[in-house]
N, C-alpha and C. Protein backbone atom coordinates (compact mmCIF):
# COMPACT_ATOMS: atom_id res chain seq x y z
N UNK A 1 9.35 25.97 -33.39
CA UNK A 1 8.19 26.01 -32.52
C UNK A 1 7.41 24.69 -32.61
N UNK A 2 7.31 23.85 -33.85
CA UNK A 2 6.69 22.94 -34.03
C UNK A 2 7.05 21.47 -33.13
N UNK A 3 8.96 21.51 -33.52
CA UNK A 3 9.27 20.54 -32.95
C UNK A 3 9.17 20.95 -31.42
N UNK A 4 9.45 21.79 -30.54
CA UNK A 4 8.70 21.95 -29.22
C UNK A 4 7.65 21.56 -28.92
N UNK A 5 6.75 21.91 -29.46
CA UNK A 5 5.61 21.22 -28.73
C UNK A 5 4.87 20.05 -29.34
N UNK A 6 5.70 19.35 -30.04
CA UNK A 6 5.54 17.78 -30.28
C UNK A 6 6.38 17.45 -29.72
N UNK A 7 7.55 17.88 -28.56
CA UNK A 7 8.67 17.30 -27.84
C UNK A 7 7.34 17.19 -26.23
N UNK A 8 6.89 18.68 -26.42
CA UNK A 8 5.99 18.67 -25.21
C UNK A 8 4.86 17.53 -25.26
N UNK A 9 4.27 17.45 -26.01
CA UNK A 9 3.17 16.70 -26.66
C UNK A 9 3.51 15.22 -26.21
N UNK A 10 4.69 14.23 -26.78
CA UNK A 10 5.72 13.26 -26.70
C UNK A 10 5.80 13.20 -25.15
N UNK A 11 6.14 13.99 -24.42
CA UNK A 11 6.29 14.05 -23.00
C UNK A 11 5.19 13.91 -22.14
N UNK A 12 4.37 14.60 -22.43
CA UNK A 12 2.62 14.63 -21.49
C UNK A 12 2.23 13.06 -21.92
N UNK A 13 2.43 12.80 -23.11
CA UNK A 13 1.54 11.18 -23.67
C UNK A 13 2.57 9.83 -22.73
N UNK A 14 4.12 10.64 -22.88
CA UNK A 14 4.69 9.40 -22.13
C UNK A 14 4.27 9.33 -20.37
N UNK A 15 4.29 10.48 -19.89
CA UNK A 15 4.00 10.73 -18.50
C UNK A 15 2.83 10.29 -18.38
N UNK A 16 1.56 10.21 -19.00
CA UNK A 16 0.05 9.92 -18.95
C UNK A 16 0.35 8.29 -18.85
N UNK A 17 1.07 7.86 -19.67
CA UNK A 17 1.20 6.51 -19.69
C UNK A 17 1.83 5.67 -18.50
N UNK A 18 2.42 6.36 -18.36
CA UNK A 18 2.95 5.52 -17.08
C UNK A 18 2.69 5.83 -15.56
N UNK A 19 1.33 6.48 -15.41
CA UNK A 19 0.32 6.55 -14.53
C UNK A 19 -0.74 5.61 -14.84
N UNK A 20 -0.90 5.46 -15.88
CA UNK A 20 -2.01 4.08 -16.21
C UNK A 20 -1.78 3.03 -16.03
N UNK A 21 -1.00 2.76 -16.09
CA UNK A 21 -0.17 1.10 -15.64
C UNK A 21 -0.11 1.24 -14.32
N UNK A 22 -0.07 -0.86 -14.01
CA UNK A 22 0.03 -0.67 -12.57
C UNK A 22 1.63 -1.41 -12.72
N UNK A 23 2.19 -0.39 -11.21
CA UNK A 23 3.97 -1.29 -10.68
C UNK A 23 4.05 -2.08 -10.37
N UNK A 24 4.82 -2.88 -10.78
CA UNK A 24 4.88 -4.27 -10.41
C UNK A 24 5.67 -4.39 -8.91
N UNK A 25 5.46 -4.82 -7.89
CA UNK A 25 6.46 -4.93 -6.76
C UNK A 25 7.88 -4.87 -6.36
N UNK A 26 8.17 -5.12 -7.73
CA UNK A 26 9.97 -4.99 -8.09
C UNK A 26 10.05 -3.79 -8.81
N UNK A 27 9.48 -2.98 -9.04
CA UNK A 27 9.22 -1.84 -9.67
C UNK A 27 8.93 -0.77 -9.21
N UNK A 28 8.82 -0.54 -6.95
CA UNK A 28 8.28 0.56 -7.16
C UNK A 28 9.78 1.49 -6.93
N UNK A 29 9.39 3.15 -6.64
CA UNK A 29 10.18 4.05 -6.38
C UNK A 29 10.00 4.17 -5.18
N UNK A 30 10.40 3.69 -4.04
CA UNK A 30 11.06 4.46 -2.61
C UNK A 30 11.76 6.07 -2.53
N UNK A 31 11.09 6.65 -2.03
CA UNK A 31 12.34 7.94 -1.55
C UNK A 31 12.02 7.77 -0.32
N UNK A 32 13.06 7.50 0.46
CA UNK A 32 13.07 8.07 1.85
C UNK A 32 11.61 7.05 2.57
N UNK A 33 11.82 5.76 1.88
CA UNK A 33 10.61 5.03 2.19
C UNK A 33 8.83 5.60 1.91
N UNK A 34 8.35 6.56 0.99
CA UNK A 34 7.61 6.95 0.61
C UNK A 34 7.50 6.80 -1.21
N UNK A 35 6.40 6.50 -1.18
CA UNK A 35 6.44 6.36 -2.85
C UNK A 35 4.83 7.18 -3.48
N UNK A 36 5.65 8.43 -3.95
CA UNK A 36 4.65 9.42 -4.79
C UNK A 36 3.40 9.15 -5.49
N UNK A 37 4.31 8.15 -6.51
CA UNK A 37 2.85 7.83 -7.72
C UNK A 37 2.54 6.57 -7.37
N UNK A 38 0.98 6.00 -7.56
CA UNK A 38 0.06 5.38 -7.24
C UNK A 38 0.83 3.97 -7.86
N UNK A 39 0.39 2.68 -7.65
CA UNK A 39 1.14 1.72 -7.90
C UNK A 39 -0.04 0.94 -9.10
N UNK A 40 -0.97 1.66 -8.83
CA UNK A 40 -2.41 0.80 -9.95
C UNK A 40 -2.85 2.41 -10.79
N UNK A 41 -2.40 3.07 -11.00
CA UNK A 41 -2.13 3.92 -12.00
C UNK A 41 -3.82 4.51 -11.63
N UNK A 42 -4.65 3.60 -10.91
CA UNK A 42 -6.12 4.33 -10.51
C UNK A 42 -6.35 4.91 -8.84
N UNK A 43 -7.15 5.98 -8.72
CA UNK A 43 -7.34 6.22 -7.62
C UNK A 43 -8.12 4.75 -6.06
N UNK A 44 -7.80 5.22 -4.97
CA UNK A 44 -8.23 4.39 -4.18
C UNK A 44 -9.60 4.72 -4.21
N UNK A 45 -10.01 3.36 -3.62
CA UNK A 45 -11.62 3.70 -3.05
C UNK A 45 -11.39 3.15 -1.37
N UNK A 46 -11.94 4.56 -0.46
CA UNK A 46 -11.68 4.41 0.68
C UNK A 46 -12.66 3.35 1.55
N UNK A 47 -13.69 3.45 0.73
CA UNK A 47 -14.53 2.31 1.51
C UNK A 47 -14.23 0.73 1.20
N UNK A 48 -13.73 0.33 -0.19
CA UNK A 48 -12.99 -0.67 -0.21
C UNK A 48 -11.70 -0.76 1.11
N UNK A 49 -11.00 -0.04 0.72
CA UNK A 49 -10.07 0.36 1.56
C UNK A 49 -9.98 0.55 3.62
N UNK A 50 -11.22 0.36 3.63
CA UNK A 50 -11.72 0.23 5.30
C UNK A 50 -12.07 -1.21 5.32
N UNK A 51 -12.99 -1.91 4.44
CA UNK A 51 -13.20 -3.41 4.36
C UNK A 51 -11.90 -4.12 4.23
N UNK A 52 -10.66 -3.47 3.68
CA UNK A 52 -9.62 -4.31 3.39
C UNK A 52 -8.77 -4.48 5.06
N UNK A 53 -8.82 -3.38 5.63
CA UNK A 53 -7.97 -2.87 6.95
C UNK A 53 -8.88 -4.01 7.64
N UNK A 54 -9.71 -4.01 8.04
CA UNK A 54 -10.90 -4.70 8.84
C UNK A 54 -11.05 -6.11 8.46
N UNK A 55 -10.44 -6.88 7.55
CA UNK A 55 -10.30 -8.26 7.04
C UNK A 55 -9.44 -9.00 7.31
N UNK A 56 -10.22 -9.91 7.81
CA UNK A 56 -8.97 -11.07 8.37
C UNK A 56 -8.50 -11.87 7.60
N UNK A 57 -9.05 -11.53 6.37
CA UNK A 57 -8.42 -12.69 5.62
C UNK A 57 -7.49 -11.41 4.23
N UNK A 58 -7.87 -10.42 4.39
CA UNK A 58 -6.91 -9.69 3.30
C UNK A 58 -6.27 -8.80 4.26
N UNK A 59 -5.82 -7.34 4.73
CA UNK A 59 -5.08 -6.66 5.29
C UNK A 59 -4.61 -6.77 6.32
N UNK A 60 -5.74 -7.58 6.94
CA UNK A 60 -6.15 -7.74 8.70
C UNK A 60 -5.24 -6.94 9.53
N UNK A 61 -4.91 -6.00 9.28
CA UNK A 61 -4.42 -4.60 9.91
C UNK A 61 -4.58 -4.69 11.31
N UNK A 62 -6.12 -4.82 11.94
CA UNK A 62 -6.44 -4.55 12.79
C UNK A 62 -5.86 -5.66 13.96
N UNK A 63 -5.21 -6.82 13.39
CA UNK A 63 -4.80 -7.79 13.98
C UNK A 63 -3.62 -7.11 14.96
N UNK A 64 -3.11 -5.79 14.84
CA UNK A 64 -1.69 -5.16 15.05
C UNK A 64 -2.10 -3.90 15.61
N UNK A 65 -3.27 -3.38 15.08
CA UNK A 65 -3.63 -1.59 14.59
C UNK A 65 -5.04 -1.70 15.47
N UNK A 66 -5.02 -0.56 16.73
CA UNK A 66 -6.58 0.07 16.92
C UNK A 66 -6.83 0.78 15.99
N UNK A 67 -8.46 0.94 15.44
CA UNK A 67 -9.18 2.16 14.65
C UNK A 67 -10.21 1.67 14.95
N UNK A 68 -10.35 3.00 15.47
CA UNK A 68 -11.85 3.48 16.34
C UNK A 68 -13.10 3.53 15.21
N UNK A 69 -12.50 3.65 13.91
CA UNK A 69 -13.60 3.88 12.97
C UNK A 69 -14.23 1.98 12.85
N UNK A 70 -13.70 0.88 13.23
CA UNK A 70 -13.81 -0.01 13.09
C UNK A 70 -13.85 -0.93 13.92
N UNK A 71 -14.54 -0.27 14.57
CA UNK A 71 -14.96 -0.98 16.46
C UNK A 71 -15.93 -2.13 16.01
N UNK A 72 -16.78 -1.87 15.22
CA UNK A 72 -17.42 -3.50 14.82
C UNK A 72 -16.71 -5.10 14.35
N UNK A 73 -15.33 -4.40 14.38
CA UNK A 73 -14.69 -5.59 14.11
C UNK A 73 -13.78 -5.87 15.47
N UNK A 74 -13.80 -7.35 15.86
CA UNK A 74 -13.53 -7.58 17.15
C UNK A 74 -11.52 -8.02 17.06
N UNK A 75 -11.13 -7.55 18.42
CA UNK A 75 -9.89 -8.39 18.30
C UNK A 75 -8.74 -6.74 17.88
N UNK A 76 -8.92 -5.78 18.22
CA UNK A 76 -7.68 -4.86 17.64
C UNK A 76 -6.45 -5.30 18.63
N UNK A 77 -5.34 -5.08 17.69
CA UNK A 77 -4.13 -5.37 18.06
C UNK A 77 -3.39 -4.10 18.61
N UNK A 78 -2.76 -4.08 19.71
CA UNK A 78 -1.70 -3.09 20.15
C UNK A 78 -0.56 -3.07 19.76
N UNK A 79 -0.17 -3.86 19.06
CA UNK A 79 1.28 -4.23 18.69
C UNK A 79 2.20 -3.11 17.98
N UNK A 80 0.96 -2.24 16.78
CA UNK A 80 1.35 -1.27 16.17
C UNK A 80 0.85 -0.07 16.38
N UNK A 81 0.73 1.10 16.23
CA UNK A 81 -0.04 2.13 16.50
C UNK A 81 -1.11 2.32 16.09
N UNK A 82 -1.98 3.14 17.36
CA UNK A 82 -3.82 3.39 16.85
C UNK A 82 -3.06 3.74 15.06
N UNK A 83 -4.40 3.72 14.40
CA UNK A 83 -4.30 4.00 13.12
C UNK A 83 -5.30 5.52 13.14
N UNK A 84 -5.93 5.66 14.19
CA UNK A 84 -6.58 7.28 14.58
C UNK A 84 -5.47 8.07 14.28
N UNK A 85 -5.51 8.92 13.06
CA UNK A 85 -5.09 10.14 12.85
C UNK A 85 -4.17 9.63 11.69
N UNK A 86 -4.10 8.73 11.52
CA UNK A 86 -2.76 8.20 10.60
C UNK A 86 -3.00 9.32 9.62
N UNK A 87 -4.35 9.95 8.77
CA UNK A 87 -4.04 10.83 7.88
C UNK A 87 -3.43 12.14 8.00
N UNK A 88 -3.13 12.37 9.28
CA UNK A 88 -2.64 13.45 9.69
C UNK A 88 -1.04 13.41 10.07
N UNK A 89 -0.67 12.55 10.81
CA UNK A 89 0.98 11.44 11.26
C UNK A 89 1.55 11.84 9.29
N UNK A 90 0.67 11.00 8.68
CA UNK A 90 2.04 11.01 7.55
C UNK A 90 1.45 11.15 6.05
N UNK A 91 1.46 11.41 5.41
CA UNK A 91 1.48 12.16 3.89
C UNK A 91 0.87 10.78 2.99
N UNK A 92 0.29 10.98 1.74
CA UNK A 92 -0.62 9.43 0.81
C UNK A 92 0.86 8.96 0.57
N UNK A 93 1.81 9.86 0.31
CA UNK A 93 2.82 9.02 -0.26
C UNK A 93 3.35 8.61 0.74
N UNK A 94 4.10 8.41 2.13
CA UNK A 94 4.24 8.27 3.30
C UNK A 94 3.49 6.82 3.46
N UNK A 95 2.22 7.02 3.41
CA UNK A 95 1.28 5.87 4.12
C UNK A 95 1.45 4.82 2.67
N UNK A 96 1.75 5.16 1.34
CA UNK A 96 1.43 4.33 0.40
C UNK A 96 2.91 3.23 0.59
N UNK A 97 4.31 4.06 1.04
CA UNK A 97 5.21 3.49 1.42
C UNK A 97 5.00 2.61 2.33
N UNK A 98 4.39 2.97 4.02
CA UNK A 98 4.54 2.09 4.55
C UNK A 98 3.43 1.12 4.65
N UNK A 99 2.46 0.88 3.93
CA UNK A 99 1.54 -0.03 3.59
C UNK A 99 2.09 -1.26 2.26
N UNK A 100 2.67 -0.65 1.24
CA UNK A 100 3.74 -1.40 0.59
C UNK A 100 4.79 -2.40 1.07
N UNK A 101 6.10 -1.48 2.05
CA UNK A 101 6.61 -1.75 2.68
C UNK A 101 7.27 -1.21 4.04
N UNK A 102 7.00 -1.67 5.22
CA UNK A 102 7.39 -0.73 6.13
C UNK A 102 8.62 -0.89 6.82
N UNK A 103 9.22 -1.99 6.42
CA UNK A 103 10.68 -1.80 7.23
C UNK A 103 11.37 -1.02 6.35
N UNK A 104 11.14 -0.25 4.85
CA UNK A 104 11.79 1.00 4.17
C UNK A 104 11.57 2.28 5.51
N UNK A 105 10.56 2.58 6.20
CA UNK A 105 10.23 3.18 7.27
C UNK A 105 10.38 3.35 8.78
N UNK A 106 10.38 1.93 8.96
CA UNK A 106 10.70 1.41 10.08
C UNK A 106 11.47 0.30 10.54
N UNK A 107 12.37 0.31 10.31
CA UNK A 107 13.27 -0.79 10.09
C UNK A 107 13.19 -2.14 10.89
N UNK A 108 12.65 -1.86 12.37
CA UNK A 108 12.27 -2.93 13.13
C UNK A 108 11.28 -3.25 13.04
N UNK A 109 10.26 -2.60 12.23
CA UNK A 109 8.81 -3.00 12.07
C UNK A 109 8.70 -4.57 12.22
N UNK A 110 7.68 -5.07 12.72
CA UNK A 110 6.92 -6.37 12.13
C UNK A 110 5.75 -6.46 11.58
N UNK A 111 5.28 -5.08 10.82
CA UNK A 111 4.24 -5.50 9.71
C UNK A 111 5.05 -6.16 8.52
N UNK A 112 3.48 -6.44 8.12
CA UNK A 112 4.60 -7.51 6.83
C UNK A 112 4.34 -6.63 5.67
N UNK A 113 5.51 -6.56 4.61
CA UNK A 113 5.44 -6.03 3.56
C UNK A 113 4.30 -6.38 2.42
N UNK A 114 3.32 -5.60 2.41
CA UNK A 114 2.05 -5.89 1.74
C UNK A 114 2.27 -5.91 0.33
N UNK A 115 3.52 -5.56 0.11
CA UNK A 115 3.51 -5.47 -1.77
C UNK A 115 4.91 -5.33 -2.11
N UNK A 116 5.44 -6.69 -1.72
CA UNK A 116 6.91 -7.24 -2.11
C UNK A 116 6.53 -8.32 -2.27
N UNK A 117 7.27 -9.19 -3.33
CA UNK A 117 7.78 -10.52 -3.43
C UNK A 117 8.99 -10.48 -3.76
N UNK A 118 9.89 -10.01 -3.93
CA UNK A 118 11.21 -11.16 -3.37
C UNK A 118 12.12 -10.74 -2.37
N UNK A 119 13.00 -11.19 -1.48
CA UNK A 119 14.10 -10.89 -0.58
C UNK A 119 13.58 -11.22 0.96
N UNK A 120 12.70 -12.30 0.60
CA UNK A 120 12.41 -13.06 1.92
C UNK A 120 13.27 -14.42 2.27
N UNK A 121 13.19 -14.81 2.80
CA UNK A 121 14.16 -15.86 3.88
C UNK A 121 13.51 -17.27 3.31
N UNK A 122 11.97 -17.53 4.20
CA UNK A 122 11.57 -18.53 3.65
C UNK A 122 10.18 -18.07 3.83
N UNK A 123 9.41 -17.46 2.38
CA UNK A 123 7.79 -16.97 1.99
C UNK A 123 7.04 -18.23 2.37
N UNK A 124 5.81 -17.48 2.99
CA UNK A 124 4.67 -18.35 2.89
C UNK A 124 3.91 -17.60 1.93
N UNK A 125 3.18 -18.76 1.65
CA UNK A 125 1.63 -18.11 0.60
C UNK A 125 0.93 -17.54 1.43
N UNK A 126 1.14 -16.00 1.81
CA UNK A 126 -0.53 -15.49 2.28
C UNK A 126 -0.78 -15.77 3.47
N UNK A 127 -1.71 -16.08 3.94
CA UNK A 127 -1.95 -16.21 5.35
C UNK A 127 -2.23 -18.30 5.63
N UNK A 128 -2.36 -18.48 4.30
CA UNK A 128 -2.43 -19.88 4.23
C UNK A 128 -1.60 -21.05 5.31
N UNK A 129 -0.39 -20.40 5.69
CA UNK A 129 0.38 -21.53 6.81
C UNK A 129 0.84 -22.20 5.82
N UNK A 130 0.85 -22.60 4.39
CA UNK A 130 1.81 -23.03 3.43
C UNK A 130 3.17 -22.25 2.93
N UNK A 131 4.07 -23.29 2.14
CA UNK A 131 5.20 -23.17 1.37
C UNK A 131 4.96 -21.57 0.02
N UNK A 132 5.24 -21.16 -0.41
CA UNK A 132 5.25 -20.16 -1.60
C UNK A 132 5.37 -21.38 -2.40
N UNK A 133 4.28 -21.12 -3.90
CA UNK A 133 4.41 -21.95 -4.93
C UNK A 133 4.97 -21.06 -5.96
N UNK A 134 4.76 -21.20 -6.98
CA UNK A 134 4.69 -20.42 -8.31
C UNK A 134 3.84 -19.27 -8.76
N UNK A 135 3.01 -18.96 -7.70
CA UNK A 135 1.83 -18.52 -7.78
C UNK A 135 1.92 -17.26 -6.44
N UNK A 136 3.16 -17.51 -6.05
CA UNK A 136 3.62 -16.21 -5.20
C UNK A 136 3.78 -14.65 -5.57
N UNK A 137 2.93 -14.51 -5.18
CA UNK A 137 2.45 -12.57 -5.04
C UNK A 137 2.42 -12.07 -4.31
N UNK A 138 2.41 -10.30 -3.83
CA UNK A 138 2.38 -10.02 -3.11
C UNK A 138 0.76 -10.09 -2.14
N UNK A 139 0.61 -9.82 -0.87
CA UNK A 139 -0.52 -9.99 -0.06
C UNK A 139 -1.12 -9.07 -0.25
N UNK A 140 -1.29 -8.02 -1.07
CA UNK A 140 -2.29 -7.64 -1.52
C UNK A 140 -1.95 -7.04 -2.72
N UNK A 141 -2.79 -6.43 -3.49
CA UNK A 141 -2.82 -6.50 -5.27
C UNK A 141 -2.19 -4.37 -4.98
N UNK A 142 -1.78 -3.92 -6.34
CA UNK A 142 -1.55 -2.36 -6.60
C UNK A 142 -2.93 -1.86 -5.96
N UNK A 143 -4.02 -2.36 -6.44
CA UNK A 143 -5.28 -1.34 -6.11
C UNK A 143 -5.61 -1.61 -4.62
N UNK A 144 -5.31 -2.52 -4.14
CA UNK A 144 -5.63 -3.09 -2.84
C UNK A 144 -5.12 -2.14 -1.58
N UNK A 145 -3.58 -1.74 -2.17
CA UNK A 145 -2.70 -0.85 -1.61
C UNK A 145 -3.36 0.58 -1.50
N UNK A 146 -3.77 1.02 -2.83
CA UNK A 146 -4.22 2.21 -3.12
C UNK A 146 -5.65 2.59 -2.47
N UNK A 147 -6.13 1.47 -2.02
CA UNK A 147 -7.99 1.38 -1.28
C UNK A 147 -7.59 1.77 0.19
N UNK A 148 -6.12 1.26 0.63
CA UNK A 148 -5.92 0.83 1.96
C UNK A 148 -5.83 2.79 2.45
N UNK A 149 -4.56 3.01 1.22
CA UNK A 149 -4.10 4.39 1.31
C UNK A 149 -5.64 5.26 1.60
N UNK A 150 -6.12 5.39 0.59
CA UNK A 150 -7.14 6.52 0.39
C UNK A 150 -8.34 6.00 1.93
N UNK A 151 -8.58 5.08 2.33
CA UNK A 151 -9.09 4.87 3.32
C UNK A 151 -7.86 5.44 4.75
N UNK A 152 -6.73 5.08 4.58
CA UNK A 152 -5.68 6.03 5.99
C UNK A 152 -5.82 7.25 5.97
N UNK A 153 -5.95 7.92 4.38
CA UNK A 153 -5.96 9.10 4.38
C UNK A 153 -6.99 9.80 5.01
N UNK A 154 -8.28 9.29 5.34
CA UNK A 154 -9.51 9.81 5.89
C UNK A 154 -9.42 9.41 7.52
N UNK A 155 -8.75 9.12 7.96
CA UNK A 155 -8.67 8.92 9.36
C UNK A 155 -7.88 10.11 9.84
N UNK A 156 -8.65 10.79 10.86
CA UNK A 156 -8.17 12.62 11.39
C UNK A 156 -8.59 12.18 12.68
N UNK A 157 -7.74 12.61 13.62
CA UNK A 157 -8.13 12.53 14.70
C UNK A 157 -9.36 13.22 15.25
């Protein structure tokens, strides 16, 4: 009985742990282009997560994406779908996939993979119009992803 539930014990502490950490980009789990557990091991903040969609210089989403929740920001793009209702269209793990990466989802997509670095052709840094240095990361950070998510998730038609 003892060794059971120090096997259980051993198990809950390893599982706790590796929700606390954040995935590194080469690290996450895809199923079916959706990825379950959080990539910054912390919850999103959706209002970060609306400032990030709405930024032209970090998500700039809207460059591609209507959302009506973000009519103060000028310039929405048709290219991709309203983002109205997205919390309803597809599941946190769903949206955490294709905010990560969406040609796992959509194969012809032309959003850009927000949280990959490697298996590109020829990377730029960011939105910069430069070469990738050494200093190449993905375009936005684990929590950045997770702000974007928990902010899609509140969009209902």
């Amino acid at each position: 009985m003892r060794t059971a539930l120090a096997a259980l014990a051993a198990l809950a502490l390893s599982t706790h742990a590796g929700l606390a950490g954040e995935v590194a980009p080469t690290d996450v789990n895809y199923m079916d282009g959706a990825v379950e557990m959080s990539l910054s091991g912390t919850a999103g903040d959706a209002t970060e997560g609306r400032s990030i969609v709405g930024s032209k210089k970090k998500g700039n989403c809207v460059a591609c994406h209507m959302v009506s929740d973000l009519a103060d920001v000028p310039f929405h793009g048709e290219i991709g779908p309203p983002l109205d209702g997205a919390g309803e269209r597809w599941t946190e793990a769903e949206l955490r996939g294709i905010v990560a990466n969406a040609k796992l989802t959509f194969e012809d997509s032309m959003m850009p993979s927000f949280y990959k670095t490697e298996g590109f052709i020829r990377p730029g840094k960011a939105y910069t119009g430069k070469a990738a240095d050494d200093t190449f990361g993905p375009l936005l950070t684990a929590q950045q992803i997770e702000d974007v998510v928990a902010y899609l998730v509140t969009l209902k038609e």
